[in-house]
Protein backbone atom coordinates (compact mmCIF):
# COMPACT_ATOMS: atom_id res chain seq x y z
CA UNK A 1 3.30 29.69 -44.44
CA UNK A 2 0.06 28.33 -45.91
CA UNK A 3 1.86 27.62 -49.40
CA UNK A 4 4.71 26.09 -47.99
CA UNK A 5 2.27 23.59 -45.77
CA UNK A 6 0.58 22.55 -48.69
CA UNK A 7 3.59 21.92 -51.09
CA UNK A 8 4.77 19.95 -48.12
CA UNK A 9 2.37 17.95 -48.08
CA UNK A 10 1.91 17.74 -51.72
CA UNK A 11 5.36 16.72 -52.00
CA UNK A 12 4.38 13.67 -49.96
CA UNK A 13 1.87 12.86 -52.76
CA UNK A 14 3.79 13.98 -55.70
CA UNK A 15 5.22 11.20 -58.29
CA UNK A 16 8.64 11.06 -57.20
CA UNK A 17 10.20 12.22 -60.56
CA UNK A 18 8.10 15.84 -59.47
CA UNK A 19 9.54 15.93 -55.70
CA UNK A 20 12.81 17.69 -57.23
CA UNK A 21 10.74 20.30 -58.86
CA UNK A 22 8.72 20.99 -55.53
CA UNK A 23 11.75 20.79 -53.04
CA UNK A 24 13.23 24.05 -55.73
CA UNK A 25 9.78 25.55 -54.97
CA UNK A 26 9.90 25.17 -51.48
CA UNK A 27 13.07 26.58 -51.07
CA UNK A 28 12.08 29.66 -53.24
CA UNK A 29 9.12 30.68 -51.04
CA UNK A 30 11.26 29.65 -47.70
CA UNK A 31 13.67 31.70 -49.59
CA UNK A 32 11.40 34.96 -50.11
CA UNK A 33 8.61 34.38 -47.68
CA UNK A 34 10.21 33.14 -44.57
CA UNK A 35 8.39 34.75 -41.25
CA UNK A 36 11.06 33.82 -38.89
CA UNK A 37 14.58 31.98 -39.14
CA UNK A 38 13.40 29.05 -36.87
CA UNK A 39 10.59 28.22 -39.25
CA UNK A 40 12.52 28.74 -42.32
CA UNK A 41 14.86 26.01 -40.88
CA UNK A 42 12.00 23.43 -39.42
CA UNK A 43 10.33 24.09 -42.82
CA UNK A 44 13.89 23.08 -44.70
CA UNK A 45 14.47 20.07 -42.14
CA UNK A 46 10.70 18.55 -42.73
CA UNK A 47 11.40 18.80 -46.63
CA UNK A 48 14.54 17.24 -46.12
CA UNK A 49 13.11 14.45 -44.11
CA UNK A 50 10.64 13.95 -46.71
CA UNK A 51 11.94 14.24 -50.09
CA UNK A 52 15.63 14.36 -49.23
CA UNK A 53 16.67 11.36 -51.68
CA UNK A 54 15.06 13.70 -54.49
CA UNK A 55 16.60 17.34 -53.17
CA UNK A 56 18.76 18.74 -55.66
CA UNK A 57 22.45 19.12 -54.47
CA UNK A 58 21.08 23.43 -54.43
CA UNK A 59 19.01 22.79 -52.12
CA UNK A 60 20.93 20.71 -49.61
CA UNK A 61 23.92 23.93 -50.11
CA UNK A 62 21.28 26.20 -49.39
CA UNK A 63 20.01 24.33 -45.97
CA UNK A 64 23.54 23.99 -45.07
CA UNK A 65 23.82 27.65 -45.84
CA UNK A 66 20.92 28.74 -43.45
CA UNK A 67 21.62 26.54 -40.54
CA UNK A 68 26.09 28.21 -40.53
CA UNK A 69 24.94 31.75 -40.97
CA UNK A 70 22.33 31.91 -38.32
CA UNK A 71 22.60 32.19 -34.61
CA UNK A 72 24.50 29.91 -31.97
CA UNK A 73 20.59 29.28 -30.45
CA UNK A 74 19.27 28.15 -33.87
CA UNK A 75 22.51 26.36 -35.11
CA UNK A 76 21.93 24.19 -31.78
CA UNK A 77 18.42 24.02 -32.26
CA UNK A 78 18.97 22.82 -35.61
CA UNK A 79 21.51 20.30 -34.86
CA UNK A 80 19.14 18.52 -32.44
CA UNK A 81 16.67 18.32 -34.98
CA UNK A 82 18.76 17.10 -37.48
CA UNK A 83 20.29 14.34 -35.26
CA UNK A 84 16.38 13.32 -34.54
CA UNK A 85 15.57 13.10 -37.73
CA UNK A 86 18.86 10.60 -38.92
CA UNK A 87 17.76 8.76 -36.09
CA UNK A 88 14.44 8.32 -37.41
CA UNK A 89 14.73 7.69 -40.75
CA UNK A 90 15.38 4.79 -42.66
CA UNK A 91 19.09 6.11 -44.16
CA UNK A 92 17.16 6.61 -47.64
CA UNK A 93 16.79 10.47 -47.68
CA UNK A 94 20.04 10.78 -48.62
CA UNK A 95 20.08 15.51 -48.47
CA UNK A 96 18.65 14.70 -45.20
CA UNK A 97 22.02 12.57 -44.12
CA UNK A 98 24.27 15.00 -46.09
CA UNK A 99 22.95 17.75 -44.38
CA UNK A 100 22.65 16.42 -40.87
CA UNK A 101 26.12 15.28 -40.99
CA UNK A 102 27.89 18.44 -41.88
CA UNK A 103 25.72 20.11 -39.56
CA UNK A 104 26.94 17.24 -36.82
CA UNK A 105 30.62 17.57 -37.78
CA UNK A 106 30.52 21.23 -37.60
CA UNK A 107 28.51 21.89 -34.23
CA UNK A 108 28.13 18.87 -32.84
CA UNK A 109 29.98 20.43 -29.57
CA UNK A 110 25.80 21.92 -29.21
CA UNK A 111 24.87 18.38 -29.34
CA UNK A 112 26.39 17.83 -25.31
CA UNK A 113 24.39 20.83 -23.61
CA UNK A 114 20.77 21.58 -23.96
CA UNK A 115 19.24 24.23 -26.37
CA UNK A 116 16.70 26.35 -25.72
CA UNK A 117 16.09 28.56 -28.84
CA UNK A 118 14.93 32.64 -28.23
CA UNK A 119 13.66 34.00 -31.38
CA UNK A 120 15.60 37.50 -31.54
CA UNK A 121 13.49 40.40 -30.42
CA UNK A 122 11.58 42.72 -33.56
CA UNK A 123 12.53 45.73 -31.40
CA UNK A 124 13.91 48.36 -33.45
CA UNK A 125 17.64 47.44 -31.91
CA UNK A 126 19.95 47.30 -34.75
């Protein structure tokens, strides 16, 4: 979690010709590393929101990815955040907007009740 933080906020530095690079890395350690699905998709969402005109087409897949195969909880939890962050930004992080609007189009039914996110239990119930 550490790592990730500070290529986040590296990535905020970085020229923007190296934000491309970093968003690869990112997903690599989200990728490997990831504690929990809810953080591996805030993590995804806050790279997306700032590097997203530089995100590699991969990466964006990959987010996309994530957010269909996990639960209905996290799907809607997603979505929310997603729709939050279109709202806030500025319409230039273009993986951001590609990502949030599949995600819209494809559960935006979540969108119309609240969400309330459970991480699943680490009880040995498989």
């Amino acid at each position: 979690e550490a790592l990730t933080a500070e290529l986040l906020n590296y990535l905020v530095l970085c020229p923007r010709d190296h934000r491309g690079d970093i968003c690869l890395r990112v997903l690599k350690v989200v990728d490997k590393f990831s504690p929990e699905d809810r953080w591996r998709v805030d993590t995804l969402i806050t790279m997306l929101t700032i590097a997203g005109r530089e995100c590699a087409s991969s990466v964006q897949s990959a987010t996309v990815v994530y957010i269909s195969q996990s639960s209905e909880d996290l799907r809607a939890y997603a979505v929310h955040k997603l729709l939050k962050a279109i709202r806030d930004d500025d319409g230039s992080q273009q993986g951001l907007l590609n990502v949030g609007i599949w995600s819209i189009g494809e559960y935006g039914d979540l969108l119309l009740k609240p969400y309330s996110y459970t991480p699943p239990s680490s009880g040995g119930n498989l």
